[in-house]
C-alpha atoms as a PDB file:
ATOM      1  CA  UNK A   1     105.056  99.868 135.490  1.00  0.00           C
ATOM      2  CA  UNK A   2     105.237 103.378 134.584  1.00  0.00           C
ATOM      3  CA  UNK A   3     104.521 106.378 136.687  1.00  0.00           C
ATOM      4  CA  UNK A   4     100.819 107.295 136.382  1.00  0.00           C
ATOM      5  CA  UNK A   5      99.761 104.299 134.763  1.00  0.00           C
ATOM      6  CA  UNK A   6      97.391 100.909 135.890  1.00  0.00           C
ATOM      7  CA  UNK A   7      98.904  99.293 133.185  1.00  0.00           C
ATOM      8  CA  UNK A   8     101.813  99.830 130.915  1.00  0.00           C
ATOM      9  CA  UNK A   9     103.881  97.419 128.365  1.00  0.00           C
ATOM     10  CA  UNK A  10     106.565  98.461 126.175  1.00  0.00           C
ATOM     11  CA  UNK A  11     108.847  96.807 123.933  1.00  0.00           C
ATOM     12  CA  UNK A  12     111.635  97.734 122.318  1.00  0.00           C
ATOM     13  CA  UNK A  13     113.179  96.852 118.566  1.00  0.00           C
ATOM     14  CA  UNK A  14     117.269  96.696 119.935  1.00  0.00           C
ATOM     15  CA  UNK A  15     118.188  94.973 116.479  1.00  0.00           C
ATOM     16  CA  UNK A  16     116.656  98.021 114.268  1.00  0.00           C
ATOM     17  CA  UNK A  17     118.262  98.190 110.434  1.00  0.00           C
ATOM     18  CA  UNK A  18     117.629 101.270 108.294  1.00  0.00           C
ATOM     19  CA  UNK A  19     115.222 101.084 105.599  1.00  0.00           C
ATOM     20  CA  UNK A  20     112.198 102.157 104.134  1.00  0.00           C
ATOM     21  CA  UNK A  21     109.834 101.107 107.429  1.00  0.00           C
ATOM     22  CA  UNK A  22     111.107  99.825 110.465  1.00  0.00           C
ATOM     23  CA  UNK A  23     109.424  99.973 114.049  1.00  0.00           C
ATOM     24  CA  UNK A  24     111.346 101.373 116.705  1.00  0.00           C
ATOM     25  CA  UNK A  25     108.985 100.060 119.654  1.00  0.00           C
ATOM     26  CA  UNK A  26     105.309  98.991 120.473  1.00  0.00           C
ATOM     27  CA  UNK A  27     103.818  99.026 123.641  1.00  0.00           C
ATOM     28  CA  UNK A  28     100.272  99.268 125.436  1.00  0.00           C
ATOM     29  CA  UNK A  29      99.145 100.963 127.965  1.00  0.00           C
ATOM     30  CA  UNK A  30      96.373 102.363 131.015  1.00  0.00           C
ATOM     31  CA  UNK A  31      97.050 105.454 131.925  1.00  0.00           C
ATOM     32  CA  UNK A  32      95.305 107.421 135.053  1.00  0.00           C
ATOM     33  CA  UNK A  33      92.721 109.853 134.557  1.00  0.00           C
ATOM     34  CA  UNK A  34      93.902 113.422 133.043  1.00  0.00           C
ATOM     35  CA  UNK A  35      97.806 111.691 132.369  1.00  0.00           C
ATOM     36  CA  UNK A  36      99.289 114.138 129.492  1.00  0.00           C
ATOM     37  CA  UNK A  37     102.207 114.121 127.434  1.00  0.00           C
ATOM     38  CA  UNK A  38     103.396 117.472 125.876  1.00  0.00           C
ATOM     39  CA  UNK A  39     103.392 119.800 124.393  1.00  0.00           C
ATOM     40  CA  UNK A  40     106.337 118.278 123.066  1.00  0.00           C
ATOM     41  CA  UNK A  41     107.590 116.954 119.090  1.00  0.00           C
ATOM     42  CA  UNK A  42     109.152 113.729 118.390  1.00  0.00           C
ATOM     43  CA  UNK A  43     112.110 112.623 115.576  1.00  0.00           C
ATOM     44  CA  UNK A  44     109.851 110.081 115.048  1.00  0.00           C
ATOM     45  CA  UNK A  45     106.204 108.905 113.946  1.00  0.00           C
ATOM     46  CA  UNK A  46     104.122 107.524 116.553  1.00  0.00           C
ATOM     47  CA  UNK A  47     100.641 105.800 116.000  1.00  0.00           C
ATOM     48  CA  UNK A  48      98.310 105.298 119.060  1.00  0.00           C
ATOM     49  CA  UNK A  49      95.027 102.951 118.712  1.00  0.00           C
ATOM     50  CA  UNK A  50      92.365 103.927 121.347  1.00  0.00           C
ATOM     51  CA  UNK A  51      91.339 100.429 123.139  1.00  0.00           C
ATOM     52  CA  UNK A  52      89.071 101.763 125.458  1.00  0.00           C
ATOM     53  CA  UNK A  53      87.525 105.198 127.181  1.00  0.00           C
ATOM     54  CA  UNK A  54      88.217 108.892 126.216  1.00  0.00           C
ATOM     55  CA  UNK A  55      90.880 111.356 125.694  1.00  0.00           C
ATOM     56  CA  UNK A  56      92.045 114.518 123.677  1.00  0.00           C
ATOM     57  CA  UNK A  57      94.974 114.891 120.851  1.00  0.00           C
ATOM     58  CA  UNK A  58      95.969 118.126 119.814  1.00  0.00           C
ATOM     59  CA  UNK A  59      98.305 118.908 117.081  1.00  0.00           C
ATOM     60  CA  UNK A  60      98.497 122.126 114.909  1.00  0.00           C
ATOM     61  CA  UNK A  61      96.451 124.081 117.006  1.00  0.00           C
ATOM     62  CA  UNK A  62      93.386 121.517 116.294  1.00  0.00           C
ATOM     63  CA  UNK A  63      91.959 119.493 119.364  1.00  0.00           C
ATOM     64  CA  UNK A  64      90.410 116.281 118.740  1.00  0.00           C
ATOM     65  CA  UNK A  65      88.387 114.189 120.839  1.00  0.00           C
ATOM     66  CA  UNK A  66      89.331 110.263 121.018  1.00  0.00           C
ATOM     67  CA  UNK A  67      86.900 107.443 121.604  1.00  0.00           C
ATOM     68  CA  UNK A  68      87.475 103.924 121.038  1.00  0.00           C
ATOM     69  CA  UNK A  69      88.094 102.456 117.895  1.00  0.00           C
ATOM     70  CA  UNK A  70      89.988 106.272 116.849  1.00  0.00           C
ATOM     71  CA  UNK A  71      93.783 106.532 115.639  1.00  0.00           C
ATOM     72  CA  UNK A  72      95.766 109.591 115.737  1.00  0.00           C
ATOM     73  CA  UNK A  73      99.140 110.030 114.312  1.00  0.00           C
ATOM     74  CA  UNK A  74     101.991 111.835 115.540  1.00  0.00           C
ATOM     75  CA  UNK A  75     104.174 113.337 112.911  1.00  0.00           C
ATOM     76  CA  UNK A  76     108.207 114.273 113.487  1.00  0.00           C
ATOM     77  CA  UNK A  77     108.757 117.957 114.027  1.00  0.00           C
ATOM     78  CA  UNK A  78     104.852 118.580 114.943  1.00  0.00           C
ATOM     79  CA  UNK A  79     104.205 119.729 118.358  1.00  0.00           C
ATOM     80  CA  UNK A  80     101.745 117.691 119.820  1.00  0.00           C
ATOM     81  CA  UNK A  81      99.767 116.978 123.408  1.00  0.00           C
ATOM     82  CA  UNK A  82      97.500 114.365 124.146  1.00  0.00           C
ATOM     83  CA  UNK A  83      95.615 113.986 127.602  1.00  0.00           C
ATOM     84  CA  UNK A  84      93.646 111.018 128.744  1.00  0.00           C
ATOM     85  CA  UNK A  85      90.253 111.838 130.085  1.00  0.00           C
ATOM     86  CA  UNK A  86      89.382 112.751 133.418  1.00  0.00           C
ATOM     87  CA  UNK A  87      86.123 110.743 134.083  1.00  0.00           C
ATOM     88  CA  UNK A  88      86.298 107.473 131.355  1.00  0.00           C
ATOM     89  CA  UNK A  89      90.693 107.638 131.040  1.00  0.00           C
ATOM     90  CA  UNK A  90      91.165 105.568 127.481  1.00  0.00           C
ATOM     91  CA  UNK A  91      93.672 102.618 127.077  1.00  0.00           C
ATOM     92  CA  UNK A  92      95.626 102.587 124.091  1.00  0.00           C
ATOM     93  CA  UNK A  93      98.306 100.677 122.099  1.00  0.00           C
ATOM     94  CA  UNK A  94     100.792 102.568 120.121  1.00  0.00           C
ATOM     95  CA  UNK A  95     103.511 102.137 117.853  1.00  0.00           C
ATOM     96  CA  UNK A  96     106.635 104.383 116.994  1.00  0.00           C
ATOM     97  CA  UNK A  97     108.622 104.153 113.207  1.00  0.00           C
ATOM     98  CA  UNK A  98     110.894 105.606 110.914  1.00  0.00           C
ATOM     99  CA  UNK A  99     111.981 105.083 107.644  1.00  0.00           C
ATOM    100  CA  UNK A 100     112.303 106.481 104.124  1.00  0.00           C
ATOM    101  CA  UNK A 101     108.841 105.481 103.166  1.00  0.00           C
ATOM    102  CA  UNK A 102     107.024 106.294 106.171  1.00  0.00           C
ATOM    103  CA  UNK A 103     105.527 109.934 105.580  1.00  0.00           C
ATOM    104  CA  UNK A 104     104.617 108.726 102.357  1.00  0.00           C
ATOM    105  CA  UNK A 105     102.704 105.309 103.408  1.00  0.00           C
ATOM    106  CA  UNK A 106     101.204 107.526 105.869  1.00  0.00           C
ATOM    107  CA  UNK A 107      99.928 110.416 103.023  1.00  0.00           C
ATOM    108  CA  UNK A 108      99.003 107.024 100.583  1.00  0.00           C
ATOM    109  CA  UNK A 109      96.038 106.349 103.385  1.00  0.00           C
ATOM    110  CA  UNK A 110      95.022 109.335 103.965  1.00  0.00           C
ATOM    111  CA  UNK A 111      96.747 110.551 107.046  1.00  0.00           C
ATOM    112  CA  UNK A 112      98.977 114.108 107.870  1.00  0.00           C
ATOM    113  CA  UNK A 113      99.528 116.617 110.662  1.00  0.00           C
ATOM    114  CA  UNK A 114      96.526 118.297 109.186  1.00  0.00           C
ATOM    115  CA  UNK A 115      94.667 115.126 109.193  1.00  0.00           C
ATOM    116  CA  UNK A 116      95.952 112.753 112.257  1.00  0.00           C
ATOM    117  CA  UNK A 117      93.186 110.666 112.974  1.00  0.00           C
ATOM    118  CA  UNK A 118      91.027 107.856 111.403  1.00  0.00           C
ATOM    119  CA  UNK A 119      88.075 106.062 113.141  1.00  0.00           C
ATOM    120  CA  UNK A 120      86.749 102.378 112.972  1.00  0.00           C
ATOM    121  CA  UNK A 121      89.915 100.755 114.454  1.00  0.00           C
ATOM    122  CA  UNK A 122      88.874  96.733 115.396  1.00  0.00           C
ATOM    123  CA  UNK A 123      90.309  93.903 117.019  1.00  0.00           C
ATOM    124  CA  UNK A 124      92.124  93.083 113.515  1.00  0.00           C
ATOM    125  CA  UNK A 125      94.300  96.105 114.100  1.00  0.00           C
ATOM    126  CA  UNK A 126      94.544  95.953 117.442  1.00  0.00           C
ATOM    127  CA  UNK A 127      96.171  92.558 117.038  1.00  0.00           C
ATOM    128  CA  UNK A 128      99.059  93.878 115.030  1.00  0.00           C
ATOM    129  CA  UNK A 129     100.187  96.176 117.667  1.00  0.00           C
ATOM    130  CA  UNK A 130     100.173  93.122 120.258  1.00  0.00           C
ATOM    131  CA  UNK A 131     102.013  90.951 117.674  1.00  0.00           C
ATOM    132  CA  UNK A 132     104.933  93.851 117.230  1.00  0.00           C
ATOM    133  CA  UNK A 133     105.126  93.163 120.790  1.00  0.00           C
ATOM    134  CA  UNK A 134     105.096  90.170 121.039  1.00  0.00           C
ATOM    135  CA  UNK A 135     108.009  89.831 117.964  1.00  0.00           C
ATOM    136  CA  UNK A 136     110.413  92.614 120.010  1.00  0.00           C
ATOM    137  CA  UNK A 137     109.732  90.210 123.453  1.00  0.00           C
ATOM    138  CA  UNK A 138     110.989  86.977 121.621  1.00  0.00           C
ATOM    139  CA  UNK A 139     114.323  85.796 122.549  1.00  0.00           C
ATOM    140  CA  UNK A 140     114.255  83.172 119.991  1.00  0.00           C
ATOM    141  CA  UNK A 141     113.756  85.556 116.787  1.00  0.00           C
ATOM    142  CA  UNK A 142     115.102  88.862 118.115  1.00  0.00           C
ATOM    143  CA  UNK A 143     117.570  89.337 115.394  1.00  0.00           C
ATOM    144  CA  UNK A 144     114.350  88.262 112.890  1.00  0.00           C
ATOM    145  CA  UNK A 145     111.770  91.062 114.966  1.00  0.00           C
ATOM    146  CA  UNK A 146     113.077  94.066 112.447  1.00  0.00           C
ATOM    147  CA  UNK A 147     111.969  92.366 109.858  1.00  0.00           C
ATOM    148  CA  UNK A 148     108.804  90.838 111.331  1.00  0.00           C
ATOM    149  CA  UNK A 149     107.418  93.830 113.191  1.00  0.00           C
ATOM    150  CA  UNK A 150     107.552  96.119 109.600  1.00  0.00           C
ATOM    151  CA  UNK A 151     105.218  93.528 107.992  1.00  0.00           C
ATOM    152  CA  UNK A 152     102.768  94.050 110.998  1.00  0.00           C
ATOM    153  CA  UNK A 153     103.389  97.774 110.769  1.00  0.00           C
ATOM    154  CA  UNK A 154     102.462  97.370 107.064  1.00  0.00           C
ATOM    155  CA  UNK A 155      99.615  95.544 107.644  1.00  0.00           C
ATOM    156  CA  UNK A 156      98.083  97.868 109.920  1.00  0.00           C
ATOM    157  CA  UNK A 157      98.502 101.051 107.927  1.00  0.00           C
ATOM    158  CA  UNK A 158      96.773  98.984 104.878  1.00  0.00           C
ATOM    159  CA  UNK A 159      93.978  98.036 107.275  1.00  0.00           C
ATOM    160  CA  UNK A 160      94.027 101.899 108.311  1.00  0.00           C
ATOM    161  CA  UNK A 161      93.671 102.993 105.142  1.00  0.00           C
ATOM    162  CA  UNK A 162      90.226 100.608 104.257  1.00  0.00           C
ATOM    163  CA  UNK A 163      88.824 102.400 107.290  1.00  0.00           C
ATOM    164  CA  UNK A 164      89.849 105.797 105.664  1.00  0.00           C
ATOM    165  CA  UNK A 165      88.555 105.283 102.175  1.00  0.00           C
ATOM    166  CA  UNK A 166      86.161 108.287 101.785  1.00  0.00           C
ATOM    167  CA  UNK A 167      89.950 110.300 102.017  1.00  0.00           C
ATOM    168  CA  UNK A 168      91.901 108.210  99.950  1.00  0.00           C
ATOM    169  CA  UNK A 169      88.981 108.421  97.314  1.00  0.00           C
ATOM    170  CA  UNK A 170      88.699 112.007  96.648  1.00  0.00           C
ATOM    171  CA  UNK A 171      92.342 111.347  95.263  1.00  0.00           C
ATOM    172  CA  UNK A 172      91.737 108.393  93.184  1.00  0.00           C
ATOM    173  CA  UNK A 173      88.156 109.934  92.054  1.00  0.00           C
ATOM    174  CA  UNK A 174      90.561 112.621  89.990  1.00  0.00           C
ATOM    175  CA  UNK A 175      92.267 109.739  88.338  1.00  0.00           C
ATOM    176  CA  UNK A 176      90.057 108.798  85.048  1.00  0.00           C
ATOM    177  CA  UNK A 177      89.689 104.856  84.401  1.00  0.00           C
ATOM    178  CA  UNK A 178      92.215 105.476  80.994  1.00  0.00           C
ATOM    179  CA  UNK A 179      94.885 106.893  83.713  1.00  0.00           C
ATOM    180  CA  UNK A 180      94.419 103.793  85.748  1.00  0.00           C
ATOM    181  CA  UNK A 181      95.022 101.682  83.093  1.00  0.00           C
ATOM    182  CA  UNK A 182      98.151 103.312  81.787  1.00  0.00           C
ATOM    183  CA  UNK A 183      99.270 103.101  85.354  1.00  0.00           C
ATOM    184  CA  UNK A 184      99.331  99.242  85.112  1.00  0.00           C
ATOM    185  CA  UNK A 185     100.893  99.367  81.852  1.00  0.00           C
ATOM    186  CA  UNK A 186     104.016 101.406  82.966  1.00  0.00           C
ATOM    187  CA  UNK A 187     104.268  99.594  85.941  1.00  0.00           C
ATOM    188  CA  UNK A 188     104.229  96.219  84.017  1.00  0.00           C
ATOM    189  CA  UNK A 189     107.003  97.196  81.040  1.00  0.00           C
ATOM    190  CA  UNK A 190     109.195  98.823  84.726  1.00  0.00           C
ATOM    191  CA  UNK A 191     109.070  95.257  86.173  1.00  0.00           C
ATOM    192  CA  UNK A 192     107.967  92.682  83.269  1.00  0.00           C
ATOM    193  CA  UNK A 193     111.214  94.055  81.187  1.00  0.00           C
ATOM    194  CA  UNK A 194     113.224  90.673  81.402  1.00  0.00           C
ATOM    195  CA  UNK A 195     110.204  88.837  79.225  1.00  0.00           C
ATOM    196  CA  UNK A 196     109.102  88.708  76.369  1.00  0.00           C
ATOM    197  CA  UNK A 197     106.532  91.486  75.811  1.00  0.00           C
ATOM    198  CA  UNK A 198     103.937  91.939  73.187  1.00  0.00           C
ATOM    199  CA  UNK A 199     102.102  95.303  73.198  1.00  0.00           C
ATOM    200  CA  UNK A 200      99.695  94.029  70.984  1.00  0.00           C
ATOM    201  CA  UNK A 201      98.724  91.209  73.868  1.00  0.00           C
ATOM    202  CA  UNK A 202      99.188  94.119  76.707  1.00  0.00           C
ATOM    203  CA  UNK A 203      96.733  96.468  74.818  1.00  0.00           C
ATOM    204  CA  UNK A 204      94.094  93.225  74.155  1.00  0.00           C
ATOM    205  CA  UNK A 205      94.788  92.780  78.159  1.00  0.00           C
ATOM    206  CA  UNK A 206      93.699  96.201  79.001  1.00  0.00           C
ATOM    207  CA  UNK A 207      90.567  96.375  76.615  1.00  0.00           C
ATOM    208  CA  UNK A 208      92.332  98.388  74.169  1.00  0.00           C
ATOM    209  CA  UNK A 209      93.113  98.439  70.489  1.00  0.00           C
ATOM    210  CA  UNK A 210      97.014  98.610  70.238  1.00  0.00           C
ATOM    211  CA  UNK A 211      96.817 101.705  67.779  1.00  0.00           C
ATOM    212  CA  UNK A 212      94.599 104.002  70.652  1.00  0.00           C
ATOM    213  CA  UNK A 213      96.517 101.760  73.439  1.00  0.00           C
ATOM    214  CA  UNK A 214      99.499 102.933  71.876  1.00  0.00           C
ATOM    215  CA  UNK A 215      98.053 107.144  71.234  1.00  0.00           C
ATOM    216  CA  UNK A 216      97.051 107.019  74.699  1.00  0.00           C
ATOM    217  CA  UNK A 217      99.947 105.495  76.370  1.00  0.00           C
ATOM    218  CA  UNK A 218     101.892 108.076  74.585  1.00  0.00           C
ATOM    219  CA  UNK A 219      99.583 111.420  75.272  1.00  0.00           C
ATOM    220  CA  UNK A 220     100.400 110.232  78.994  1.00  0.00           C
ATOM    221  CA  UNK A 221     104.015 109.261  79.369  1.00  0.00           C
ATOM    222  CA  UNK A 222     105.417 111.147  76.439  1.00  0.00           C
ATOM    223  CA  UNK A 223     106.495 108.053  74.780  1.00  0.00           C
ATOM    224  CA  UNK A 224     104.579 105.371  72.675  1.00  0.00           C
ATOM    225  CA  UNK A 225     104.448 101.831  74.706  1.00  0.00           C
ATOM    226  CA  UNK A 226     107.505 100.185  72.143  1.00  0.00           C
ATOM    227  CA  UNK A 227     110.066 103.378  73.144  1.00  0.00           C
ATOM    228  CA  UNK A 228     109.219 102.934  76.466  1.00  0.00           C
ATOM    229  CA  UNK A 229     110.026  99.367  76.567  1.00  0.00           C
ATOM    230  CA  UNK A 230     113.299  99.460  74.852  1.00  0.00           C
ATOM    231  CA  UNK A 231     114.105 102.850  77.201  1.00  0.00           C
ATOM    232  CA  UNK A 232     113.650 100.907  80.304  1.00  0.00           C
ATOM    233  CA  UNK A 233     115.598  97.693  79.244  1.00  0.00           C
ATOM    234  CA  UNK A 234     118.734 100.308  77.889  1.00  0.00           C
ATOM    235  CA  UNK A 235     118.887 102.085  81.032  1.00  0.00           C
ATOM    236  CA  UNK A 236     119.189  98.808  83.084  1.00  0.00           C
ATOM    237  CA  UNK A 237     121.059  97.254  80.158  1.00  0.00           C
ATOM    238  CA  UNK A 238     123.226 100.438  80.516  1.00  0.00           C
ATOM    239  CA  UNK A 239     123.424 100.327  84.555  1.00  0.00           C
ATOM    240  CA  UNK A 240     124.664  96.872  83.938  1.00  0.00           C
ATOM    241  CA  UNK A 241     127.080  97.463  81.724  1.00  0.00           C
ATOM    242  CA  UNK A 242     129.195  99.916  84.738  1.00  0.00           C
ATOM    243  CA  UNK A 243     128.252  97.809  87.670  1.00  0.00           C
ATOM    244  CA  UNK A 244     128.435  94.300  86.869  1.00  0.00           C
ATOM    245  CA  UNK A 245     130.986  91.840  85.404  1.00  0.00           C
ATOM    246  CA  UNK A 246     128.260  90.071  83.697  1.00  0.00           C
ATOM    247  CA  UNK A 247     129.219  89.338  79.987  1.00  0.00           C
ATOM    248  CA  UNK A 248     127.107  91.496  77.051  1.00  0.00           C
ATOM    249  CA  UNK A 249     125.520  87.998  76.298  1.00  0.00           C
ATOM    250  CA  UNK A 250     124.594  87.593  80.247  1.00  0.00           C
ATOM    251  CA  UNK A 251     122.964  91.183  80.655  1.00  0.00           C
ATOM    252  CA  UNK A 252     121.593  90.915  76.635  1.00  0.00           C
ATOM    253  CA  UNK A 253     119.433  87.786  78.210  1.00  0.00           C
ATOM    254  CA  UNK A 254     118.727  89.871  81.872  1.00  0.00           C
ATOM    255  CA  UNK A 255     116.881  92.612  79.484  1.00  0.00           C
ATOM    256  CA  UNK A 256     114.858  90.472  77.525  1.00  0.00           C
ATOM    257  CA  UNK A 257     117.037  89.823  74.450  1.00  0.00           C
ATOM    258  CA  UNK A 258     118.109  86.270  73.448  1.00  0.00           C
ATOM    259  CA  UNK A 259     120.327  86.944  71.131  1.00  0.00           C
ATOM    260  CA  UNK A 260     123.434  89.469  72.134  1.00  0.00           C
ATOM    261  CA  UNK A 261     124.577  90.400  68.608  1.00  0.00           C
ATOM    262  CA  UNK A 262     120.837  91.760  68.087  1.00  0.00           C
ATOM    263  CA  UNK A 263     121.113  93.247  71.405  1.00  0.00           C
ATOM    264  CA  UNK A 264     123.962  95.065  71.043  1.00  0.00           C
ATOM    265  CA  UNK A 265     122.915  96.328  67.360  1.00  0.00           C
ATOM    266  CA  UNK A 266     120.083  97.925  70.025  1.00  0.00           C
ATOM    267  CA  UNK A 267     122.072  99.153  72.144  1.00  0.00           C
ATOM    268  CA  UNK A 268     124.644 101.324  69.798  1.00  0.00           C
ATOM    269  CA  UNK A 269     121.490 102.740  68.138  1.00  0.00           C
ATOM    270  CA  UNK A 270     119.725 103.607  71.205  1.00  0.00           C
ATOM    271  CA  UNK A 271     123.263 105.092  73.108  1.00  0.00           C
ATOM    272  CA  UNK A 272     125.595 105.978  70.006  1.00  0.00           C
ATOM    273  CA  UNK A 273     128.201 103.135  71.138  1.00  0.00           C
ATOM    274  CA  UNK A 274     128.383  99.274  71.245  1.00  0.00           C
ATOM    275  CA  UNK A 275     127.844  98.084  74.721  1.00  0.00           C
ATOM    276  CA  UNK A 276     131.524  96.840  75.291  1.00  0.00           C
ATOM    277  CA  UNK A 277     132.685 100.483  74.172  1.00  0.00           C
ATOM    278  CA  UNK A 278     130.160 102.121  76.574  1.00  0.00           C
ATOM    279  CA  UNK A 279     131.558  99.846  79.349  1.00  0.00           C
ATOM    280  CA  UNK A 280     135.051 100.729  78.741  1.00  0.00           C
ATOM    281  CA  UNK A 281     134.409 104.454  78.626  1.00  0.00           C
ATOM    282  CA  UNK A 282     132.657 104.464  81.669  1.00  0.00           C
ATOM    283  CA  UNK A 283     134.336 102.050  83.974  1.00  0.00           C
ATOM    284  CA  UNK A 284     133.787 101.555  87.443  1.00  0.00           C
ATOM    285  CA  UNK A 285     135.877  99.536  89.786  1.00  0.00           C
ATOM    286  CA  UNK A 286     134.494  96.345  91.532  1.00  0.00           C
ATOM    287  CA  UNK A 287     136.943  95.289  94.262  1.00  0.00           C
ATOM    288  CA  UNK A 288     134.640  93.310  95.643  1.00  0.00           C
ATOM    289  CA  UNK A 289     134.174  90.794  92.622  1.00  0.00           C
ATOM    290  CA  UNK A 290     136.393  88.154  91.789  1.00  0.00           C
ATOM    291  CA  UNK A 291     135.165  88.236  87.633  1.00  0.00           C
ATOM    292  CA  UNK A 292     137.663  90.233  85.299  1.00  0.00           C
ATOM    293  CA  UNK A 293     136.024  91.765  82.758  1.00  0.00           C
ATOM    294  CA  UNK A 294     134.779  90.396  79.564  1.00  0.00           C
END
């Protein structure tokens, strides 16, 4: 047990990978009455769940007072104190992570160092920090707990952000209902790209006749839904092309043409050169792959 705790778990991720989210540990814990930490920072963001009683989290020269059921978020290169209270000491469950993604899952529901804390925490989210531990204790899955334990982490910044709503909104409020929709549309030519695609069926889809689909689409991206489409299929077409061994037929089908000649007749209008003169020009070498080239 720790020093100035009743109660204190920890667990520890030993088999952590690099990536957009990963947990570094997860623990739980009781401390005495008035037990502080800081002022100090941290490399790394750390997410405390109050479980029970009172306390005090200060960050940016703003104190805040804890109950149960509050969060408050620790951000990398803030200095920070928090102090459990003196009469009614809280318990609390906490999490620390890194990653790529992190500061910006964090922003997406609503949190920052100006605003650290959101309120209506429940047994749901509790339950994610004991399953993180839980995952880091196993001796069976250890090697699988990386992977596991980001999930949870995940799961509880999603639940987080439900609770947090009335911040989140003011951001989506600015968004009109035509923005929202052109939103899904860009996001299903970026991932859809391999398919066949009719604009005429993805306007019907989104309540839209294609000729305003289309005038709208275009006011907001730049480009009219068709040019986007055949951008995003060159430019992986294109990435292909330098990266792969994969045969002009092979990547013609991966981008959502069945026939290569008409493809490549595509291609050298949309880049100036026929795909197997791009490839040449722009070589790169693949040691790693047993395929010669095409």
């Amino acid at each position: 047990m720790m020093q100035e705790h009743h109660e204190y778990e920890l667990a520890i991720n030993a088999y952590r990978q690099p990536g957009e989210l990963s947990v570094l540990f997860s623990g739980y814990g009781r401390p005495e009455c008035g037990h502080t930490i800081g002022p100090a920072v941290h490399d790394y963001y750390l997410i405390h769940t109050v479980v029970a009683g009172n306390g005090r989290f200060t960050c940016k020269g703003q104190q805040y007072k804890c109950k149960t059921g509050d969060t408050f978020v620790i951000v990398p290169g803030e200095l920070f104190t928090y102090e459990a209270d003196k009469l009614d000491p809280w318990t609390y469950t906490w999490a620390g992570f890194n990653g790529s993604l992190a500061g910006h899952m964090l922003r997406t529901i609503g949190v920052t160092a100006d605003r650290p804390i959101v309120a209506g925490a429940d047994e749901l989210i509790r339950g994610y920090y004991e399953r993180m531990r839980k995952a880091l204790q196993s001796e069976e899955l250890h090697r699988l707990a990386d992977l596991e334990c980001s999930g949870y982490l995940r799961m509880l910044l999603a639940e987080l952000g439900k609770r947090n709503l009335d911040r989140i909104g003011d951001e989506e409020t600015r968004v009109s209902d035509s923005e929202k929709r052109i939103r899904y549309a860009v996001g299903y030519l970026n991932t859809q790209y391999s398919q066949p695609i009719s604009i005429e069926a993805l306007s019907d889809e989104l309540g839209y006749h294609r000729v305003y689909f289309s005038s709208l689409f275009k006011q907001i991206t730049g480009k009219s839904p068709k040019q986007y489409l055949v951008d995003v299929r060159m430019e992986q077409a294109e990435h292909l092309l330098v990266s792969t061994a994969l045969s002009v037929e092979q990547i013609a089908g991966s981008v959502g043409y069945g026939d290569s000649l008409y493809f490549s007749k595509h291609y050298q209008r949309w880049s100036g050169k026929a795909p197997t003169a791009y490839r040449k020009a722009n070589w790169l070498s693949l040691k790693d792959q047993k395929e010669e080239w095409p």
